[in-house]
N, C-alpha and C. Protein backbone atom coordinates (compact mmCIF):
# COMPACT_ATOMS: atom_id res chain seq x y z
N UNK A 1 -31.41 -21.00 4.89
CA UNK A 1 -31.75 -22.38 4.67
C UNK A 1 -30.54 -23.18 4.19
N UNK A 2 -29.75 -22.76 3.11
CA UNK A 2 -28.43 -23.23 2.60
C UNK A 2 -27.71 -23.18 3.68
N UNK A 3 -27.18 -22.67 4.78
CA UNK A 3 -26.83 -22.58 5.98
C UNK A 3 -27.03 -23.88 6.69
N UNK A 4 -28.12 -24.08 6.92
CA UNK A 4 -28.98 -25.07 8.02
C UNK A 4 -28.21 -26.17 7.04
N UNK A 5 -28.63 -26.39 5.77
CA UNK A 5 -28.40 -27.67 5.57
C UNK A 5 -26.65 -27.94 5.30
N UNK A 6 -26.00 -26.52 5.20
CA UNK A 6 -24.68 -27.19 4.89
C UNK A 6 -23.77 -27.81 6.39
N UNK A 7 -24.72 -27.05 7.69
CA UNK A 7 -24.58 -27.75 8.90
C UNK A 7 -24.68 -29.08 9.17
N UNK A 8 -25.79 -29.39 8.31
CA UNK A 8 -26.46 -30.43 8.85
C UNK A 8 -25.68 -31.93 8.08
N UNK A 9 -25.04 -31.33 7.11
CA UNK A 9 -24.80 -32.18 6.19
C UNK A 9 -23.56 -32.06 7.03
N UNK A 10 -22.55 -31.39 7.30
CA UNK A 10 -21.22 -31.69 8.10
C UNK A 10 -21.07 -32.16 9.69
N UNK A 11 -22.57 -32.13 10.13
CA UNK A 11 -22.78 -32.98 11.51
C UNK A 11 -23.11 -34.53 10.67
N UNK A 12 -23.81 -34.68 9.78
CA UNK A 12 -23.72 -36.37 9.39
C UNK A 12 -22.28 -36.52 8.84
N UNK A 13 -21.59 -36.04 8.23
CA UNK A 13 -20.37 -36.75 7.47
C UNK A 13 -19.65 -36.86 9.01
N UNK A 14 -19.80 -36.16 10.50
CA UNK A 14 -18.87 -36.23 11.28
C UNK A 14 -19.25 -37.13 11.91
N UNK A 15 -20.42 -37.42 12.10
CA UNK A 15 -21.13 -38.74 12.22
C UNK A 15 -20.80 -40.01 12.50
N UNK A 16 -20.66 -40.12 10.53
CA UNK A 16 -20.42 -40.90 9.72
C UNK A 16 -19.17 -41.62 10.13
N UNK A 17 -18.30 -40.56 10.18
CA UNK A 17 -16.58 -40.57 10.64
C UNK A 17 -16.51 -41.44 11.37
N UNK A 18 -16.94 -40.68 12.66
CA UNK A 18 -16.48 -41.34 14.30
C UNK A 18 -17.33 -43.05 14.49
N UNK A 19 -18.72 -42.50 13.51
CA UNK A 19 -18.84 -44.10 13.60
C UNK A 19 -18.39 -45.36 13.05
N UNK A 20 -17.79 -44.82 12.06
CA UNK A 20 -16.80 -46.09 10.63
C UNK A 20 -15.31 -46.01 11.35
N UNK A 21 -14.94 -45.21 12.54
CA UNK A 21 -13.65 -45.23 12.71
C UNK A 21 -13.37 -46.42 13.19
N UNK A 22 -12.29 -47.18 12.37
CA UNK A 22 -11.76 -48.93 13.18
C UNK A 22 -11.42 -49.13 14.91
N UNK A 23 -10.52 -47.90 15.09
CA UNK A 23 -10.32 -47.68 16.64
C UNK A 23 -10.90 -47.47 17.47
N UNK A 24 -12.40 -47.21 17.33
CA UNK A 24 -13.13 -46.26 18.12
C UNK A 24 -12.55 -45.41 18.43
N UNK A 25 -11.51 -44.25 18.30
CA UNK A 25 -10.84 -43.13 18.83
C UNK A 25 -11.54 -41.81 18.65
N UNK A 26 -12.84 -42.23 18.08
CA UNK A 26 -13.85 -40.86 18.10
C UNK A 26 -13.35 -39.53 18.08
N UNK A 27 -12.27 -39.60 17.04
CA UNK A 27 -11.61 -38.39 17.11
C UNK A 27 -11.44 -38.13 15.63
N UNK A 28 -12.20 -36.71 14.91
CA UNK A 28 -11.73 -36.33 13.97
C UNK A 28 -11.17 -34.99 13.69
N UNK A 29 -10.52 -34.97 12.33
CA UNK A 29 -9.54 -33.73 11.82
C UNK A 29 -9.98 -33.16 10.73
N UNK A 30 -10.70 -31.83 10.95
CA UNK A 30 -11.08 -31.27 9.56
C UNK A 30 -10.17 -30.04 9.53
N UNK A 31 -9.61 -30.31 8.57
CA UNK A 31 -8.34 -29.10 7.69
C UNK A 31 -9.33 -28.16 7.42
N UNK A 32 -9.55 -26.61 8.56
CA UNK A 32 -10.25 -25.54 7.40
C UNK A 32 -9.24 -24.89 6.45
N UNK A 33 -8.25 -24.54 7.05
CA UNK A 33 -7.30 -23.65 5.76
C UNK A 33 -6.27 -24.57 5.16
N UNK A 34 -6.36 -24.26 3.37
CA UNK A 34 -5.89 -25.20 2.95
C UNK A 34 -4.35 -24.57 2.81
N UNK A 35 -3.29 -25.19 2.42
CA UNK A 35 -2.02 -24.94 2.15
C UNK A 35 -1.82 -24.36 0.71
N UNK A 36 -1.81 -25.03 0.06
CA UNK A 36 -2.52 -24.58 -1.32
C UNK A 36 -3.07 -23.77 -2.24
N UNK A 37 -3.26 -22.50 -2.18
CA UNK A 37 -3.96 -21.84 -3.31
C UNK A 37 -4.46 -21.94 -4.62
N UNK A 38 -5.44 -22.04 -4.86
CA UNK A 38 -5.62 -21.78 -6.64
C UNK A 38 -6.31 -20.66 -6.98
N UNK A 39 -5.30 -19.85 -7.32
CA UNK A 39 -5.57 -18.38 -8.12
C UNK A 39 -6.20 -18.29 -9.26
N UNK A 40 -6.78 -19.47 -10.33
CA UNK A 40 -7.13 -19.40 -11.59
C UNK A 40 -6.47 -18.69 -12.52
N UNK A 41 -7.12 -18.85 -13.75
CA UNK A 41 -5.94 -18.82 -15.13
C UNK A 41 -4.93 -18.03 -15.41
N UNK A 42 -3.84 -18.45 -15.42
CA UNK A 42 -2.41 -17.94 -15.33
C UNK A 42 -2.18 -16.62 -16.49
N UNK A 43 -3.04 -16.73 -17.15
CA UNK A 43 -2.96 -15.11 -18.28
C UNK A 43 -4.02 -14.44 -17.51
N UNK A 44 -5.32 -14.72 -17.09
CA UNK A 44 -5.79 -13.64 -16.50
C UNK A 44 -5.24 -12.99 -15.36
N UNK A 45 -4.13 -14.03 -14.10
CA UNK A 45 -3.45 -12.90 -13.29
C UNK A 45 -2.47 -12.46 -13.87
N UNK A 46 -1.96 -12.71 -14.77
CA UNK A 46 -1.22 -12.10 -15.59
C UNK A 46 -1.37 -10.71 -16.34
N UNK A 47 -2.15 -11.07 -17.03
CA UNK A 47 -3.33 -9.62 -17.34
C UNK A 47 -3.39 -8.55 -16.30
N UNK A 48 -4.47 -8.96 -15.34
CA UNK A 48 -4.92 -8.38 -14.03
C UNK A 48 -3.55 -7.61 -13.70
N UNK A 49 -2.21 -8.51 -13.55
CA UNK A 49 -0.87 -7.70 -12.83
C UNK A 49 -0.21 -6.53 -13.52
N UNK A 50 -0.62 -7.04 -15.28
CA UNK A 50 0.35 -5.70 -15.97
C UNK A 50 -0.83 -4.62 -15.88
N UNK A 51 -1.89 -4.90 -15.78
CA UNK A 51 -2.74 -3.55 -15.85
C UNK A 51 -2.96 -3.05 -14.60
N UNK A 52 -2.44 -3.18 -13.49
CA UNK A 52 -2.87 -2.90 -12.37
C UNK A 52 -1.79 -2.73 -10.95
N UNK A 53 -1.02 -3.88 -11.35
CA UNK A 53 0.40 -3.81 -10.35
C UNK A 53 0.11 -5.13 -9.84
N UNK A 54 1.32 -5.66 -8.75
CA UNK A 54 0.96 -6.61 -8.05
C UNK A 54 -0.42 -6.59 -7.46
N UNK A 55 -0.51 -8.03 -7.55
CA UNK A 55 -2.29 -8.48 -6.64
C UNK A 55 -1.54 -8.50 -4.94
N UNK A 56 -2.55 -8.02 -3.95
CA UNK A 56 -2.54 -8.31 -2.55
C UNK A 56 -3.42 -9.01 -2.45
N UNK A 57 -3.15 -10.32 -1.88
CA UNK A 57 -3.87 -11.57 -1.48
C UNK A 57 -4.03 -11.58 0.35
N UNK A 58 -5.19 -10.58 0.64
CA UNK A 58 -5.22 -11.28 2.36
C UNK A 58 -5.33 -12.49 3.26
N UNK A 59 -4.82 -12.61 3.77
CA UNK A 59 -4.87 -14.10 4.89
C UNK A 59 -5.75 -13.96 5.42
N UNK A 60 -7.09 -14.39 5.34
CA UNK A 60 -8.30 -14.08 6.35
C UNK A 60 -8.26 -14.90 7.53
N UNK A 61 -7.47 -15.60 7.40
CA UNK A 61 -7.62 -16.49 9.21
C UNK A 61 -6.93 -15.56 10.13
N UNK A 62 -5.43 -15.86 10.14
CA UNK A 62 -4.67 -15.11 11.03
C UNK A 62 -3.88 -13.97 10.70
N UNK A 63 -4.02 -13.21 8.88
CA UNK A 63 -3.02 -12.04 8.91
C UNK A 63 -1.92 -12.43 8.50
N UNK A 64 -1.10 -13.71 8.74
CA UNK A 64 0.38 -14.07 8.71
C UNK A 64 0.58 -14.44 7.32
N UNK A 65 -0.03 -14.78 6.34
CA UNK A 65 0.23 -15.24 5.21
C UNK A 65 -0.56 -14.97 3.94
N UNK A 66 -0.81 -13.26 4.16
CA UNK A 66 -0.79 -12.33 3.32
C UNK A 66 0.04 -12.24 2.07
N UNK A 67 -0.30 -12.24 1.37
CA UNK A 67 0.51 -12.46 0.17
C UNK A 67 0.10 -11.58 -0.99
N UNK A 68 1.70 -11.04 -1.78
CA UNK A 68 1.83 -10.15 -3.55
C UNK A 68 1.45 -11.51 -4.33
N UNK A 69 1.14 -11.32 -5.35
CA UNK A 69 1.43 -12.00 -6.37
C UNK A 69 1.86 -11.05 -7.54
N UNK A 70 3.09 -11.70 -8.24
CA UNK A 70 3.81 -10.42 -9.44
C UNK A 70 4.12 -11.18 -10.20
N UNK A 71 4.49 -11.22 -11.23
CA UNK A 71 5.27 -11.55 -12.43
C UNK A 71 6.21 -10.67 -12.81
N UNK A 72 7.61 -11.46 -13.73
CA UNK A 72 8.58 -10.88 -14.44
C UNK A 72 7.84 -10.12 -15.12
N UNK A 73 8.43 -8.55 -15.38
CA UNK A 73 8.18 -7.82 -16.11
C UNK A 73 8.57 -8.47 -17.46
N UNK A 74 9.68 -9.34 -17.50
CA UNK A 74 10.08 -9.54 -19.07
C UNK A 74 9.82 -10.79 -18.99
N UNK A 75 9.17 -11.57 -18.38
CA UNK A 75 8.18 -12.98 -18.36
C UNK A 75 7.03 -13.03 -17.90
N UNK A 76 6.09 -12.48 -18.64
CA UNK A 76 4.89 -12.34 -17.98
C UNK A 76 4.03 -13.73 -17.32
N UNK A 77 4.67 -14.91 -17.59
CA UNK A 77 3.99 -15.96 -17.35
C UNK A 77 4.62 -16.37 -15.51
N UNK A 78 5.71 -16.08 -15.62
CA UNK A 78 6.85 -16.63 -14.97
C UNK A 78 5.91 -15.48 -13.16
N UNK A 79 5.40 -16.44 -12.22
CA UNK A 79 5.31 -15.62 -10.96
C UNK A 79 5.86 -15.95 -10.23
N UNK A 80 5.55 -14.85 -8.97
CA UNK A 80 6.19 -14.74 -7.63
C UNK A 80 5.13 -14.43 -6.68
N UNK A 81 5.22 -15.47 -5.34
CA UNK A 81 4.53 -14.92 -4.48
C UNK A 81 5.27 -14.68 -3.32
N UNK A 82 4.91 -13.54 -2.22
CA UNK A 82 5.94 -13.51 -1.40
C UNK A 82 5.18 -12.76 -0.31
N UNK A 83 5.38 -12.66 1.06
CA UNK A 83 4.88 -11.70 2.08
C UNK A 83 4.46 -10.35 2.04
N UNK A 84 3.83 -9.90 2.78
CA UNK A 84 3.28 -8.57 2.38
C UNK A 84 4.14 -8.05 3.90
N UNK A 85 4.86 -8.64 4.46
CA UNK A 85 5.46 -8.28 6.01
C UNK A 85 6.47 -8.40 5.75
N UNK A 86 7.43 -7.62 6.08
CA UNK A 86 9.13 -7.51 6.76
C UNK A 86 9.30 -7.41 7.69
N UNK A 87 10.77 -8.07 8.18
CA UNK A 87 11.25 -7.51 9.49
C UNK A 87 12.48 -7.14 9.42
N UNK A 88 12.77 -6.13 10.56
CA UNK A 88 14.24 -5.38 10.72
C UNK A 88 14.82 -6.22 11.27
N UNK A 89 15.91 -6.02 11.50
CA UNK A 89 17.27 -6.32 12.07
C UNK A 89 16.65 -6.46 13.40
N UNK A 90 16.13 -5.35 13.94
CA UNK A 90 15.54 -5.36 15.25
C UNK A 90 14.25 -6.06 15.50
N UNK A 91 13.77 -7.36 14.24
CA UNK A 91 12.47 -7.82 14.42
C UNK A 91 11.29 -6.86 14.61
N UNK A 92 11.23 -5.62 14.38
CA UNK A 92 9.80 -4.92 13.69
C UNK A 92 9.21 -5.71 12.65
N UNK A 93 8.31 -5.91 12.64
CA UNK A 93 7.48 -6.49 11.70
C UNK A 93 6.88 -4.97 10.90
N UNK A 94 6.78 -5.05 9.57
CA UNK A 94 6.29 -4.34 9.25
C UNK A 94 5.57 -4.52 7.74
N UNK A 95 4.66 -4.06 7.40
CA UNK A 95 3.51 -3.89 5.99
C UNK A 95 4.28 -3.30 4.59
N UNK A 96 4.47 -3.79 3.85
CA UNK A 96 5.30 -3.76 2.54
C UNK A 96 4.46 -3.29 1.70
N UNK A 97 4.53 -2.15 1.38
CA UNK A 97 3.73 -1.66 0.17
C UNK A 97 4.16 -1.08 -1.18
N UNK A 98 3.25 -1.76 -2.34
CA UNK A 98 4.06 -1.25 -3.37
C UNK A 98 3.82 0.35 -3.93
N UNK A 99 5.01 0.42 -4.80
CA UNK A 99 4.88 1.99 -4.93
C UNK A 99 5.23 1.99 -6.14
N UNK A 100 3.93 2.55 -7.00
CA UNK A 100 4.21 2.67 -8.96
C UNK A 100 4.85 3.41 -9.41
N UNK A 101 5.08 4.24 -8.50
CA UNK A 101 5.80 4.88 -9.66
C UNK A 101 7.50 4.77 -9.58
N UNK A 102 7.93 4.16 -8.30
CA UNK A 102 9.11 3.80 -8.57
C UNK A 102 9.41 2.35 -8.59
N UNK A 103 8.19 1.91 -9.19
CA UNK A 103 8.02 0.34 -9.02
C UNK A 103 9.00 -0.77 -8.20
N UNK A 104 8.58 -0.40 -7.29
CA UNK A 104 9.08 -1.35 -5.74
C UNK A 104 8.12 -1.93 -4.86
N UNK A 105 8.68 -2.03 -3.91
CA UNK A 105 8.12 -2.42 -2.55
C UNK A 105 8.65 -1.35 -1.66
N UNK A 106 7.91 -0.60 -0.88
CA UNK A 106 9.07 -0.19 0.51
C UNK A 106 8.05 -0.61 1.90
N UNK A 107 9.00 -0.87 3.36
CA UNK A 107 8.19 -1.06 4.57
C UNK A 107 8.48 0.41 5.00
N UNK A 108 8.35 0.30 6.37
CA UNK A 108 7.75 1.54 7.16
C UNK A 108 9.54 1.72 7.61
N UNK A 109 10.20 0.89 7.38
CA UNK A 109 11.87 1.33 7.57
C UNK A 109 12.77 1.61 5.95
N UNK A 110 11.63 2.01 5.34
CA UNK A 110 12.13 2.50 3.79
C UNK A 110 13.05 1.59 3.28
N UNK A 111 12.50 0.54 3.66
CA UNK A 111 14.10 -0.14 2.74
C UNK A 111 13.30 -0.71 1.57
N UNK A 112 13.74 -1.27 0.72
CA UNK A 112 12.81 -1.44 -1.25
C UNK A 112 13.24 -2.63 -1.46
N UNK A 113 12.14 -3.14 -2.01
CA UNK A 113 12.37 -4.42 -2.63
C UNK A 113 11.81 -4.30 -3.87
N UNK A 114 12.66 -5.61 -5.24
CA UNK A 114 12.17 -5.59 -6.24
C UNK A 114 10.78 -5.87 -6.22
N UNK A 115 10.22 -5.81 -7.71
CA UNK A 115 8.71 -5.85 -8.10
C UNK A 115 9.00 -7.71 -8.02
N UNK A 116 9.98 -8.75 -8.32
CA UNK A 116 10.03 -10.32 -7.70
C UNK A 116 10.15 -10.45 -6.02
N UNK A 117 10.10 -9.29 -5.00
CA UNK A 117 10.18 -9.73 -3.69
C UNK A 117 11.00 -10.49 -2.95
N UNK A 118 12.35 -10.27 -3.92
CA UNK A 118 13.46 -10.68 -3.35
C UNK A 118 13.84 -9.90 -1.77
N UNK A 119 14.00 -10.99 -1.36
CA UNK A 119 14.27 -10.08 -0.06
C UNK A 119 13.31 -10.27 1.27
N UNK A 120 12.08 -10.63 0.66
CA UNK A 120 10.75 -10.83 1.39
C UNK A 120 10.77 -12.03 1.43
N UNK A 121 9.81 -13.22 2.61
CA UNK A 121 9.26 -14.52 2.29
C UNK A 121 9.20 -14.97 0.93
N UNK A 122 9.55 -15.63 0.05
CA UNK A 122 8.84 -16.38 -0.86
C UNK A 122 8.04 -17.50 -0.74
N UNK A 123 6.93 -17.65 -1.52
CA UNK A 123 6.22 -18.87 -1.18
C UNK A 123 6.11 -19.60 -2.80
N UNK A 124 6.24 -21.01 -3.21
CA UNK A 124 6.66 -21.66 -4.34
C UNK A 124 4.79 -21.20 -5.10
N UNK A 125 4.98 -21.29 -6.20
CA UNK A 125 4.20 -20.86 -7.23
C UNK A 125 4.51 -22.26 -8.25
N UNK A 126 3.19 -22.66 -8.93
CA UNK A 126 3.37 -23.47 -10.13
C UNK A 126 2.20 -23.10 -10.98
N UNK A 127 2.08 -22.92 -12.19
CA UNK A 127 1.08 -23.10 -13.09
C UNK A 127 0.94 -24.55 -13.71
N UNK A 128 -0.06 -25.14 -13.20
CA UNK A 128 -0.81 -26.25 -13.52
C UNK A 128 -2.12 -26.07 -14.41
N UNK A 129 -2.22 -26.47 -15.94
CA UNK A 129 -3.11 -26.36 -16.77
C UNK A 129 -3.28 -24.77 -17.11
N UNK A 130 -2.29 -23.65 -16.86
CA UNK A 130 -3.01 -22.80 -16.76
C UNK A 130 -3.84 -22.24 -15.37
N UNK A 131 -3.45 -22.62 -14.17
CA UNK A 131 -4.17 -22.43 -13.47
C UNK A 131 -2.64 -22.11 -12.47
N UNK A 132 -3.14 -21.06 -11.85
CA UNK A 132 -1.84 -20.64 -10.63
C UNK A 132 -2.01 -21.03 -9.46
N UNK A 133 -1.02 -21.58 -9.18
CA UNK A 133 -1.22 -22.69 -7.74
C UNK A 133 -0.20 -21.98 -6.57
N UNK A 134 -0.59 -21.09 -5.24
CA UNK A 134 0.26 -20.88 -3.98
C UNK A 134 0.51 -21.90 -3.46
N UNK A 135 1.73 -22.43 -2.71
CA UNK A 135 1.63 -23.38 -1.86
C UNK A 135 2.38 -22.49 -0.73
N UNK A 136 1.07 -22.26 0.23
CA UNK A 136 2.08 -20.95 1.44
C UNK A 136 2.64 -21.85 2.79
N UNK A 137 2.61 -23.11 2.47
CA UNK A 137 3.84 -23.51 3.56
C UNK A 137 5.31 -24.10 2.84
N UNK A 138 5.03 -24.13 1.82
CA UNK A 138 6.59 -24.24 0.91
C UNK A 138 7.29 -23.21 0.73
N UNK A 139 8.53 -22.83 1.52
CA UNK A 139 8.64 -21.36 0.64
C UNK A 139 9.95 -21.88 -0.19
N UNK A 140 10.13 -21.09 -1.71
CA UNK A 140 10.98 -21.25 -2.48
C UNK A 140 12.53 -20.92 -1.97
């Protein structure tokens, strides 16, 4: 039922749109994936990271913008977000996984990256209010 009506309610707002549009150009743009992330409160992923390791954040649309989230070991406030993919020299793409006990990153061509993902995509990070913000088309 929540279904039906959250349909029903986004066939009137599209409605709504094409009919208030000044141009008549009956053409609208709905953004599903946002650019943006909000991870919520910056001590709980904080928390969450020293007790557990980096967070893996999946890209549920297309895969491509999969994302760690980590913090300085000696700034726990201070994060990093960065790709969960590498590529070689030879453009292999490959899956970056971390490894605790020699606290890294390695891909499937063994090469290591720090627990900050130097080396990997970065994508800019801000804490606003306490609240952790991705922005995965900015990269740092």
């Amino acid at each position: 039922m929540i279904g039906l009506g959250l349909i029903g309610t986004l066939g009137a707002v599209i409605y709504l749109v094409q009919a208030l549009t000044p141009d008549d150009s009956q053409s609208v743009q709905l953004e599903i994936a946002a650019s943006e992330i909000s991870l919520g409160s910056a001590t709980d992923q904080a928390d969450a990271i020293e007790q557990q390791g980096p967070i893996l954040y999946p890209d549920l649309s297309q895969g491509l913008n999969s994302f760690y989230l980590t913090t300085d070991p000696d700034k726990p406030l201070v994060f990093y977000a960065f790709s969960n993919l590498s590529e070689s020299a030879a453009g292999e793409i490959c899956q970056v996984i971390w490894n605790a006990d020699a606290e890294t990153f390695r891909d499937c061509n063994d090469a290591t990256y720090p627990i900050t993902g130097e080396g990997l995509k970065q994508f800019n990070v801000k804490v606003d209010q306490n609240n952790v913000i991705v922005d995965l088309d900015t990269l740092s």
